[in-house]
N, C-alpha and C. Protein backbone atom coordinates (compact mmCIF):
# COMPACT_ATOMS: atom_id res chain seq x y z
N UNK A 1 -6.38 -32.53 -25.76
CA UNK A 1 -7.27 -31.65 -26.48
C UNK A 1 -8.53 -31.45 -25.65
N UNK A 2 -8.78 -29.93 -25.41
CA UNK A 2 -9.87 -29.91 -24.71
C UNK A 2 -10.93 -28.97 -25.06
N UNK A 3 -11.41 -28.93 -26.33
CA UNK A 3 -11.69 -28.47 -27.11
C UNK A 3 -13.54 -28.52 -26.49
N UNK A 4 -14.11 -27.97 -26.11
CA UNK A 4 -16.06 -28.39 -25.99
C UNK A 4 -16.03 -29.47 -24.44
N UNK A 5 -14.79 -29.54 -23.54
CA UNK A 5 -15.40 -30.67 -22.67
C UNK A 5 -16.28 -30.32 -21.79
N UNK A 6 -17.16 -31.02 -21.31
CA UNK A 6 -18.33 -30.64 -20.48
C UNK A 6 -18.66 -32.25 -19.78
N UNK A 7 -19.34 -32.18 -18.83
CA UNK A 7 -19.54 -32.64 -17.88
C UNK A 7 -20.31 -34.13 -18.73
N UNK A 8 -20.34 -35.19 -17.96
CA UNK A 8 -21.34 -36.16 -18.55
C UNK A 8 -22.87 -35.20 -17.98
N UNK A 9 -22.77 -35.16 -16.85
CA UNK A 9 -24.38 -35.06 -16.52
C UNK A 9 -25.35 -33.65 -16.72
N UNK A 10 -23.99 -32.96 -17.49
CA UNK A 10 -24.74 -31.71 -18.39
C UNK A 10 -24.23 -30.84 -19.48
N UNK A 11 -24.03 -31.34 -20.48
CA UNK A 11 -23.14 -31.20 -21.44
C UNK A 11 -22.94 -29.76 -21.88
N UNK A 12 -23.93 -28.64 -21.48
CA UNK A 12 -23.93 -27.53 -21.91
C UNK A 12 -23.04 -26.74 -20.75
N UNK A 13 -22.75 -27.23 -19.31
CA UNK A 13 -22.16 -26.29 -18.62
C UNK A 13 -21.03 -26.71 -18.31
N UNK A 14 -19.61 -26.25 -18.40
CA UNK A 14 -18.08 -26.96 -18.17
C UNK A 14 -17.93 -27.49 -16.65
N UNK A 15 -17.33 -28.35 -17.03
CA UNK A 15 -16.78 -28.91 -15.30
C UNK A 15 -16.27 -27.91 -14.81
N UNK A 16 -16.67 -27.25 -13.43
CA UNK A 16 -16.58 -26.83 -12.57
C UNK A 16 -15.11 -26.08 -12.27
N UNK A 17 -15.00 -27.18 -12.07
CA UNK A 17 -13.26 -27.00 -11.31
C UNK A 17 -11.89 -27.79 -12.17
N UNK A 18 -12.13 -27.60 -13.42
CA UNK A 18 -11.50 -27.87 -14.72
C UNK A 18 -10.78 -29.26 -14.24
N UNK A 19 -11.47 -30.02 -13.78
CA UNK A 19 -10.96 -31.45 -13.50
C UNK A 19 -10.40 -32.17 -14.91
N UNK A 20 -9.86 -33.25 -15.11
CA UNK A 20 -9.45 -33.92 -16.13
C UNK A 20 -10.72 -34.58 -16.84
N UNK A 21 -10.62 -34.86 -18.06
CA UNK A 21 -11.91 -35.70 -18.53
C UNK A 21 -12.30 -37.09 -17.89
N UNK A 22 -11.01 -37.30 -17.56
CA UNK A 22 -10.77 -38.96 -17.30
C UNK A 22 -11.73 -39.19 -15.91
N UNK A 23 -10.78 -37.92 -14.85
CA UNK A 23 -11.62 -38.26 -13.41
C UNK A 23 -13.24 -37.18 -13.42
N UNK A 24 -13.55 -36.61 -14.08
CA UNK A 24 -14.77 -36.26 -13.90
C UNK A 24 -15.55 -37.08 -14.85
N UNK A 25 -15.68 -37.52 -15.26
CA UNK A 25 -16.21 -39.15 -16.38
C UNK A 25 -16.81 -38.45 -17.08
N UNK A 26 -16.20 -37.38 -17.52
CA UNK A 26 -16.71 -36.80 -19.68
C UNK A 26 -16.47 -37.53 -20.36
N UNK A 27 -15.33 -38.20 -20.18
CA UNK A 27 -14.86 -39.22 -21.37
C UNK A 27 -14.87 -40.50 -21.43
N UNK A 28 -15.06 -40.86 -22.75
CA UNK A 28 -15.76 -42.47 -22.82
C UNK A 28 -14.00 -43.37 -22.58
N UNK A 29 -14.30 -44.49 -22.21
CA UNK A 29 -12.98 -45.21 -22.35
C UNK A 29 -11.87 -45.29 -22.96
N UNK A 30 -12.28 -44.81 -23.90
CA UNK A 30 -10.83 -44.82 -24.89
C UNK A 30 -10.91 -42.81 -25.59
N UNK A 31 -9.70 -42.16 -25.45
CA UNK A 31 -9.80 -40.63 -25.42
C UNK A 31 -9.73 -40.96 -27.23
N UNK A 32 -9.85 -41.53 -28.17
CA UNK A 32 -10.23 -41.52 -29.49
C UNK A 32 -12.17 -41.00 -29.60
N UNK A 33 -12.54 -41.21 -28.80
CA UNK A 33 -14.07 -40.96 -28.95
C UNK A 33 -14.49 -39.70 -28.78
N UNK A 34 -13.46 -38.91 -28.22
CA UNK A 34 -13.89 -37.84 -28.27
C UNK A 34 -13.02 -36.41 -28.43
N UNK A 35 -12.18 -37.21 -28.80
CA UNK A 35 -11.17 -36.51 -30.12
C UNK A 35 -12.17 -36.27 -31.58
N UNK A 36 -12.60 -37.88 -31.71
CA UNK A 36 -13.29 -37.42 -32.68
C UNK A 36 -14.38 -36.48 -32.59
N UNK A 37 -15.20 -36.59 -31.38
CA UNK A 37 -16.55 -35.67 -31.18
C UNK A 37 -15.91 -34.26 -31.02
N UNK A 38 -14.73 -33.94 -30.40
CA UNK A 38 -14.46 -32.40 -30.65
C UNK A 38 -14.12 -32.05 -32.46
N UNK A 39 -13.38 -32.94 -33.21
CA UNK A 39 -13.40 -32.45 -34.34
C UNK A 39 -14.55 -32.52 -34.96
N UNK A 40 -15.41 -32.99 -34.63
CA UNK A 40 -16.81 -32.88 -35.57
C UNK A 40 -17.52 -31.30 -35.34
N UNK A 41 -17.16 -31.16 -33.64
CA UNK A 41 -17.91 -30.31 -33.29
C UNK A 41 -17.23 -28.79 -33.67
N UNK A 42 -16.08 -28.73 -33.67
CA UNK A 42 -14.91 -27.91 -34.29
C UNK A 42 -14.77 -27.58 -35.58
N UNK A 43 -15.32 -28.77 -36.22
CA UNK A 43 -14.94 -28.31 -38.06
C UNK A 43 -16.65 -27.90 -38.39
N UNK A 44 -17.32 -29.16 -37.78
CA UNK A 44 -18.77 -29.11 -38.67
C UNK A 44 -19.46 -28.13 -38.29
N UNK A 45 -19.97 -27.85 -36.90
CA UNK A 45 -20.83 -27.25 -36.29
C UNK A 45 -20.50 -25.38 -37.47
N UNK A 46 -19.25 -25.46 -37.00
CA UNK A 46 -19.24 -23.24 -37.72
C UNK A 46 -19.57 -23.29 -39.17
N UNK A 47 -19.04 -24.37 -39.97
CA UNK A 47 -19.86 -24.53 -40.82
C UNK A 47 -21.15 -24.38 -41.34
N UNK A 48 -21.98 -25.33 -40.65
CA UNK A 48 -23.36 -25.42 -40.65
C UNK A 48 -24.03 -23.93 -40.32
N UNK A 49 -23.35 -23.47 -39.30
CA UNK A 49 -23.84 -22.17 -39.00
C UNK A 49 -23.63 -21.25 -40.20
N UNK A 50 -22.16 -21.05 -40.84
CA UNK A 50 -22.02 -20.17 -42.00
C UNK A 50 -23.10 -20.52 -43.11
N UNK A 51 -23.45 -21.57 -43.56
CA UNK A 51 -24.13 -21.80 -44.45
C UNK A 51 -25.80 -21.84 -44.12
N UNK A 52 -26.25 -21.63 -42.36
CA UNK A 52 -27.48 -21.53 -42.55
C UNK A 52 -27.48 -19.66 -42.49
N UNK A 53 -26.34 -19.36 -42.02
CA UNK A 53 -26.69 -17.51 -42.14
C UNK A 53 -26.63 -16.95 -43.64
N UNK A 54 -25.67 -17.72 -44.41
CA UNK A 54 -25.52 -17.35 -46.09
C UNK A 54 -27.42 -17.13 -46.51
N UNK A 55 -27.66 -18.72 -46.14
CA UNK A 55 -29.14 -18.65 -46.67
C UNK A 55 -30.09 -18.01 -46.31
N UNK A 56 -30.29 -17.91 -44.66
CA UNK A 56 -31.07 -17.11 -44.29
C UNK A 56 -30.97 -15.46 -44.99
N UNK A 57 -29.83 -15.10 -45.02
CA UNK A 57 -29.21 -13.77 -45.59
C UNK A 57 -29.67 -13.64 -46.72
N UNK A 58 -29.45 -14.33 -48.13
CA UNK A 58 -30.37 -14.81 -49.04
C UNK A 58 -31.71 -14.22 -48.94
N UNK A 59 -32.29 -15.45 -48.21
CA UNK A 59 -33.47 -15.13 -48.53
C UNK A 59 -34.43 -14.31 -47.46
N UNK A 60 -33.64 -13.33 -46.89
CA UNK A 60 -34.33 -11.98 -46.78
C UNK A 60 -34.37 -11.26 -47.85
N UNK A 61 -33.04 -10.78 -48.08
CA UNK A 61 -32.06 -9.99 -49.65
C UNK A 61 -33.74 -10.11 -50.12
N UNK A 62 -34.12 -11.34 -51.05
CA UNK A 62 -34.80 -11.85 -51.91
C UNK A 62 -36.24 -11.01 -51.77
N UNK A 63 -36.56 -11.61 -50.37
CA UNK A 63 -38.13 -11.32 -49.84
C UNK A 63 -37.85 -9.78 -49.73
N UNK A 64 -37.17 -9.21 -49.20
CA UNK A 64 -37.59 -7.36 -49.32
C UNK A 64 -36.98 -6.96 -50.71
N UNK A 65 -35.96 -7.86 -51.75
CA UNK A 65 -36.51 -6.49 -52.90
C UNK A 65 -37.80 -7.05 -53.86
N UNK A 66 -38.66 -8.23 -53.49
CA UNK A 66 -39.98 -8.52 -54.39
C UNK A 66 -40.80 -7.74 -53.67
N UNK A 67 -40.40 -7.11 -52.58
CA UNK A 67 -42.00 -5.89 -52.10
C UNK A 67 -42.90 -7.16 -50.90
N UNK A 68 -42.26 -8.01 -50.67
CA UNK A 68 -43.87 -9.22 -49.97
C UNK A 68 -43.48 -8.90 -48.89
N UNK A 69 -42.80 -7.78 -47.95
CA UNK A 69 -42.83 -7.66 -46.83
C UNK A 69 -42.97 -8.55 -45.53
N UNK A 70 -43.65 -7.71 -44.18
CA UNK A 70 -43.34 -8.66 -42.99
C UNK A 70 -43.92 -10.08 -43.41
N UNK A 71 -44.37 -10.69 -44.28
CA UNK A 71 -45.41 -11.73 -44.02
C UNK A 71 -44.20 -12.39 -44.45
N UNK A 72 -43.08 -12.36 -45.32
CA UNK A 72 -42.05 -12.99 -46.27
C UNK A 72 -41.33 -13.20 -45.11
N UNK A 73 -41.17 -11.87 -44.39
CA UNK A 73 -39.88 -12.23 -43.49
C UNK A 73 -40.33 -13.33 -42.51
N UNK A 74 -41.10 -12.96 -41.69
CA UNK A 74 -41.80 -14.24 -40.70
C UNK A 74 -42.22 -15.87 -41.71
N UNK A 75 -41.90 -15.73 -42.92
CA UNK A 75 -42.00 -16.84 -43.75
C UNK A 75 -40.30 -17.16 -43.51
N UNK A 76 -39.70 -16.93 -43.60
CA UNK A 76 -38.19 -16.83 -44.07
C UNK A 76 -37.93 -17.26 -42.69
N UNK A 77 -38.21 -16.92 -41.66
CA UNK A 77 -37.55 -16.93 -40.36
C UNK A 77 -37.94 -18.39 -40.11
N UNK A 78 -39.27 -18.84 -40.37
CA UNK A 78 -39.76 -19.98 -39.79
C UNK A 78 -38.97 -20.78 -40.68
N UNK A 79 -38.95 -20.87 -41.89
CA UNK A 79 -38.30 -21.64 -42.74
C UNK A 79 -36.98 -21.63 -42.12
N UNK A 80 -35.89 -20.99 -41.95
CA UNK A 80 -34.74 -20.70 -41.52
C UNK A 80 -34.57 -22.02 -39.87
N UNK A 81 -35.51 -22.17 -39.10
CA UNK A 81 -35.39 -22.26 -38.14
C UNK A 81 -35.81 -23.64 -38.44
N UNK A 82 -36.78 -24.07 -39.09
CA UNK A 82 -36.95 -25.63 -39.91
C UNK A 82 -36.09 -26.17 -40.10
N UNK A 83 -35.05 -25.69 -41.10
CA UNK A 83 -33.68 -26.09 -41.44
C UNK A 83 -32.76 -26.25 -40.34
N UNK A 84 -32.56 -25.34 -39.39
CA UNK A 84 -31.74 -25.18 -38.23
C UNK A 84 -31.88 -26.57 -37.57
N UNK A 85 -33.20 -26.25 -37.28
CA UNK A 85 -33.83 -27.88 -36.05
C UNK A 85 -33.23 -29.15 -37.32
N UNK A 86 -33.82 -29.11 -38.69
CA UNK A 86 -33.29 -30.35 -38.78
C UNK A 86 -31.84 -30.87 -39.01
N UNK A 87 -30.74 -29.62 -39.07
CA UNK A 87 -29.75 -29.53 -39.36
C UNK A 87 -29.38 -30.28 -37.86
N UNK A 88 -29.71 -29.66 -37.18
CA UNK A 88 -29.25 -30.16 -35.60
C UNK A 88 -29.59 -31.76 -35.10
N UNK A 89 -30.67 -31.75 -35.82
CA UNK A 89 -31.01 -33.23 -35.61
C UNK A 89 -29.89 -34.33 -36.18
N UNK A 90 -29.50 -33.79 -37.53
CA UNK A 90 -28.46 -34.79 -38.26
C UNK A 90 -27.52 -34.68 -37.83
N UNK A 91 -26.66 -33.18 -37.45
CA UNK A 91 -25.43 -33.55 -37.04
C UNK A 91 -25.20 -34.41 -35.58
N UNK A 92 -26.51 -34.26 -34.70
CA UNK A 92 -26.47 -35.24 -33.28
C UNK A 92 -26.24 -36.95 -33.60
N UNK A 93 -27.01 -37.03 -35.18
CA UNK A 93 -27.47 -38.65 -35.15
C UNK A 93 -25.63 -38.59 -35.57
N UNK A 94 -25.35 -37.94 -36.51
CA UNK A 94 -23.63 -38.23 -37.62
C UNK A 94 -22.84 -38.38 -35.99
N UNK A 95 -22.58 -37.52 -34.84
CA UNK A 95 -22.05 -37.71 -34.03
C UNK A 95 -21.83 -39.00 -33.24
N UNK A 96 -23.42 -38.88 -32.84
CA UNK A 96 -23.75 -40.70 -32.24
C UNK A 96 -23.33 -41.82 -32.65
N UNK A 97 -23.29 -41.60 -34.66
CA UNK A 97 -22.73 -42.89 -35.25
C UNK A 97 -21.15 -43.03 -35.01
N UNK A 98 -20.79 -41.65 -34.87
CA UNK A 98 -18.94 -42.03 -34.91
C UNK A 98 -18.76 -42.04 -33.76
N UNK A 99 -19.08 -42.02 -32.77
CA UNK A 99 -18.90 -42.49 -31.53
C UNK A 99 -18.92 -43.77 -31.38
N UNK A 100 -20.46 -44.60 -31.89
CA UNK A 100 -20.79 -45.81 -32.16
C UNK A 100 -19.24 -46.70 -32.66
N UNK A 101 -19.26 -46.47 -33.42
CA UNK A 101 -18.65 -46.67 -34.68
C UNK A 101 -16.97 -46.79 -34.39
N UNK A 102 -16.83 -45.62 -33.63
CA UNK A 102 -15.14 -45.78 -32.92
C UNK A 102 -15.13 -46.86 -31.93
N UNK A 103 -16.14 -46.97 -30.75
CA UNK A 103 -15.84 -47.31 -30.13
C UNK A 103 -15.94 -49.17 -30.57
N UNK A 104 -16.51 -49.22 -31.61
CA UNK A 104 -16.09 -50.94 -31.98
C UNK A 104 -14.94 -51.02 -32.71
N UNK A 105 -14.53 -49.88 -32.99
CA UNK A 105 -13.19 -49.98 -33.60
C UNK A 105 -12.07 -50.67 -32.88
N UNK A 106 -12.52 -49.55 -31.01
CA UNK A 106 -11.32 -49.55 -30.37
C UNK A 106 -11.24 -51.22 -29.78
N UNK A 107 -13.00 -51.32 -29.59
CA UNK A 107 -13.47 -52.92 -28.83
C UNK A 107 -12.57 -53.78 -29.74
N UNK A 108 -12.63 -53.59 -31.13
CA UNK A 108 -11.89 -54.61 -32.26
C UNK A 108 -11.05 -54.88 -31.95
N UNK A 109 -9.76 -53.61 -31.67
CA UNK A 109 -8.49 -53.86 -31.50
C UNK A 109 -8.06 -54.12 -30.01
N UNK A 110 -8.82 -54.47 -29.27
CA UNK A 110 -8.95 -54.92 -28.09
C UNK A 110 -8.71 -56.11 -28.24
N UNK A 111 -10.00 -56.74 -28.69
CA UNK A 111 -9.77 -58.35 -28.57
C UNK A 111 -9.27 -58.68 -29.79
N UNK A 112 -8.45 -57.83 -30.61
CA UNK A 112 -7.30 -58.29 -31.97
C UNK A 112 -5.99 -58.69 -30.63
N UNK A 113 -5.88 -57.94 -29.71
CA UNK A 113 -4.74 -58.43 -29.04
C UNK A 113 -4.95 -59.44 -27.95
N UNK A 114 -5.91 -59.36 -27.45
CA UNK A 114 -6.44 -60.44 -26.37
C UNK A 114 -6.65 -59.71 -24.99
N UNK A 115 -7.02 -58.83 -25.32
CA UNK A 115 -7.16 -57.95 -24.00
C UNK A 115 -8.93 -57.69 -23.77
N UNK A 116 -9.39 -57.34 -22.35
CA UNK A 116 -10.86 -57.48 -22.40
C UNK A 116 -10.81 -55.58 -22.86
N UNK A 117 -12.23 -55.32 -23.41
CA UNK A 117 -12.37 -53.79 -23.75
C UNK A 117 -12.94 -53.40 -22.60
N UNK A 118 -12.38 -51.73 -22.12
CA UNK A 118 -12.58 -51.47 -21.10
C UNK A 118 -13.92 -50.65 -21.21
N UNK A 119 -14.98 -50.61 -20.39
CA UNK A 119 -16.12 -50.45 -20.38
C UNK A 119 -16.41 -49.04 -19.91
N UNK A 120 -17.24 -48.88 -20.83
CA UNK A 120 -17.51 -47.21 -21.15
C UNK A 120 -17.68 -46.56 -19.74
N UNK A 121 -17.70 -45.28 -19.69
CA UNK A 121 -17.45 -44.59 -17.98
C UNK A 121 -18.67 -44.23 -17.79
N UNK A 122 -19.88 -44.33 -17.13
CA UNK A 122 -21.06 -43.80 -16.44
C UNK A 122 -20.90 -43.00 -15.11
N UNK A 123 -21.40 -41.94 -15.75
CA UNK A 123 -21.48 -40.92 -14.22
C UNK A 123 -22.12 -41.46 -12.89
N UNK A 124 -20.74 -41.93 -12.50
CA UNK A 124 -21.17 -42.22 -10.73
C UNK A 124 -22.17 -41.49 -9.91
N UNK A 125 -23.01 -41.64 -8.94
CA UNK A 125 -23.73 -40.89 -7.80
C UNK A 125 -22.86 -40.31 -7.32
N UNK A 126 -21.51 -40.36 -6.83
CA UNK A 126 -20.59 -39.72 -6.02
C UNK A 126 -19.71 -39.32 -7.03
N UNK A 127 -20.49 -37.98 -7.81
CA UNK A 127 -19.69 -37.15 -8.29
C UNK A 127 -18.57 -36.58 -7.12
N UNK A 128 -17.25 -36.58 -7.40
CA UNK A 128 -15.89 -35.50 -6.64
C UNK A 128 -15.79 -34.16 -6.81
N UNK A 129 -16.57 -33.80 -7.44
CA UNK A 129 -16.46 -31.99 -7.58
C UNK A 129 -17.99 -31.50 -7.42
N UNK A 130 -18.22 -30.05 -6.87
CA UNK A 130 -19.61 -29.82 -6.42
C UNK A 130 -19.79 -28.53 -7.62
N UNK A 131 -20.70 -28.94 -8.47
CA UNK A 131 -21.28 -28.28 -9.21
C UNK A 131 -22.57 -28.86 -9.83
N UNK A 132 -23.79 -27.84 -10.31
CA UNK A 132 -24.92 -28.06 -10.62
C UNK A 132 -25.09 -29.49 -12.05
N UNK A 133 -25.67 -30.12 -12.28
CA UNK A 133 -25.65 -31.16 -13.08
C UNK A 133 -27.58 -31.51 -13.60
């Protein structure tokens, strides 16, 4: 599943040269971590968006038929964008926790069998593919 992968050392621009997650180190040790982070980002994210445009949509509708004009709308927009930022803030922390959260799962069933847990992947200095980061 390759649903949102992007680079460790810049999450907004895709690996380059569509390398695997594994050898360009997007992905954390165990590919459950970010299975789950694409379905969060897949189900929740269009969501959040439908429901902040419903409202924003709303409450223009609202503010131009009471007559309070531009001052409502630039009220509405800032408000709109309040919500946005803190919407964004929660779904980053909800992400962080199930990441958290999996990956002691996977550590659990690690040493449930007697095996050491393999240690999360940090972007090497000697990135293998040449693109901006």
């Amino acid at each position: 599943m390759t649903i949102g992968h992007r680079c460790v050392g810049s999450w907004r621009r895709p690996c380059a040269l569509g390398e695997s997650r594994y050898r360009c180190g997007a992905l954390p040790a165990h590919p459950w971590h970010t299975l789950m982070e694409d379905l969060v980002v897949a189900v929740v994210a269009p969501l959040g968006r439908f429901l902040l445009t419903a409202a924003a949509s709303a409450g223009l509708v609202k503010a131009l038929s009471d007559g309070r004009g531009g001052a409502a709308l630039r009220r509405t927009a800032v408000s709109t964008a309040k919500v946005g930022i803190r919407a964004s803030r929660a779904a980053e922390v909800g992400v962080e926790k199930l990441r958290l959260s999996t990956g002691d799962v996977v550590a659990q069933a690690h040493a449930e069998l007697g095996e050491p847990a393999p240690v999360p992947r940090t972007p090497s200095a000697e990135h293998s593919h040449d693109h901006d980061h």
